[in-house]
Protein backbone atom coordinates (compact mmCIF):
# COMPACT_ATOMS: atom_id res chain seq x y z
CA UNK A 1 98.34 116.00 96.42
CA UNK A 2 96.07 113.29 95.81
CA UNK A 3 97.23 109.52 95.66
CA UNK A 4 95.87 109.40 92.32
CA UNK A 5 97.90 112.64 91.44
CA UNK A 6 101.05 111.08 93.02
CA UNK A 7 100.53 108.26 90.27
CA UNK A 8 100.27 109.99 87.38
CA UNK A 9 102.59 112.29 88.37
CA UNK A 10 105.16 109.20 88.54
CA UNK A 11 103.61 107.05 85.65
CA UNK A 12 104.33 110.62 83.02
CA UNK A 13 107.94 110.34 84.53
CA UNK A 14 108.87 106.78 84.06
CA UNK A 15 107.03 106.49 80.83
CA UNK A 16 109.83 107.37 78.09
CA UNK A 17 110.79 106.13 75.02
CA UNK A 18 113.59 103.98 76.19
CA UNK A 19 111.57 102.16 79.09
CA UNK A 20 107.77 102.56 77.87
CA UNK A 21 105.88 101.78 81.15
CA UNK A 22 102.63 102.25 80.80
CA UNK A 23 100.38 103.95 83.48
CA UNK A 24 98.86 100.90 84.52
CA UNK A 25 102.47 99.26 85.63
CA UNK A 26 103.76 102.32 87.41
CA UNK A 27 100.68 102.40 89.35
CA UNK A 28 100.74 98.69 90.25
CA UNK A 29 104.09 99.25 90.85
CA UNK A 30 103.32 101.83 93.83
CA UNK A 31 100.76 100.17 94.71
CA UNK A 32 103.22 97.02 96.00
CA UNK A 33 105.84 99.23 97.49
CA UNK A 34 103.17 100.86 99.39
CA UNK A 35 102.27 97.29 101.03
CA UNK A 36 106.08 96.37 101.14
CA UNK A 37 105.91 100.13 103.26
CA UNK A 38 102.97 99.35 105.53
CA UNK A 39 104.65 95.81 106.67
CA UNK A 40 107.29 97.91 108.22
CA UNK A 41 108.13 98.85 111.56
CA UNK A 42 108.11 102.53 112.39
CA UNK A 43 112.36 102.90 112.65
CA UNK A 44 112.82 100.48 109.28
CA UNK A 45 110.09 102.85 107.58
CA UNK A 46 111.53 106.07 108.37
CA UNK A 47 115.01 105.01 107.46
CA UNK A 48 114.06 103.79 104.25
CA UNK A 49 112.15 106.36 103.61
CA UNK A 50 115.13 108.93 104.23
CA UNK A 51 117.28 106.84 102.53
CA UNK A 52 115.39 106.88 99.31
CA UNK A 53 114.51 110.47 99.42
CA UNK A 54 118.64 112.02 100.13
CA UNK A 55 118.92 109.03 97.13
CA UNK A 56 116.28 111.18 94.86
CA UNK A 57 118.02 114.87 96.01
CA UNK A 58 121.07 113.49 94.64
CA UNK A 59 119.68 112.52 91.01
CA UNK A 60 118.02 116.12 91.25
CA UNK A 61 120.82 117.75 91.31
């Protein structure tokens, strides 16, 4: 998937009629966790990363 996929992808998500983010937001959004993400260390990264991901298996169900 292409970054620019991943975004869209996410900005059709969060954009509802209760939160209306626009496309624009959401990608800025990712865009600053992304940089928040690259100023980690290799351990810190991988255990947030796990950490948010067992976080998103449990809202799937």
């Amino acid at each position: 998937m292409k970054l620019s996929d991943f975004y869209n992808e996410v900005s059709t998500r969060v954009d509802t009629d209760k939160t209306a983010i626009n496309a624009a937001v959401t990608k800025r959004v990712l865009s600053e966790a992304f940089l928040v993400l690259a100023a980690m260390d290799a351990a810190e990264l991988s255990d947030t990363i796990s950490k948010g991901l067992a976080t998103a298996k449990k809202k799937m169900g």
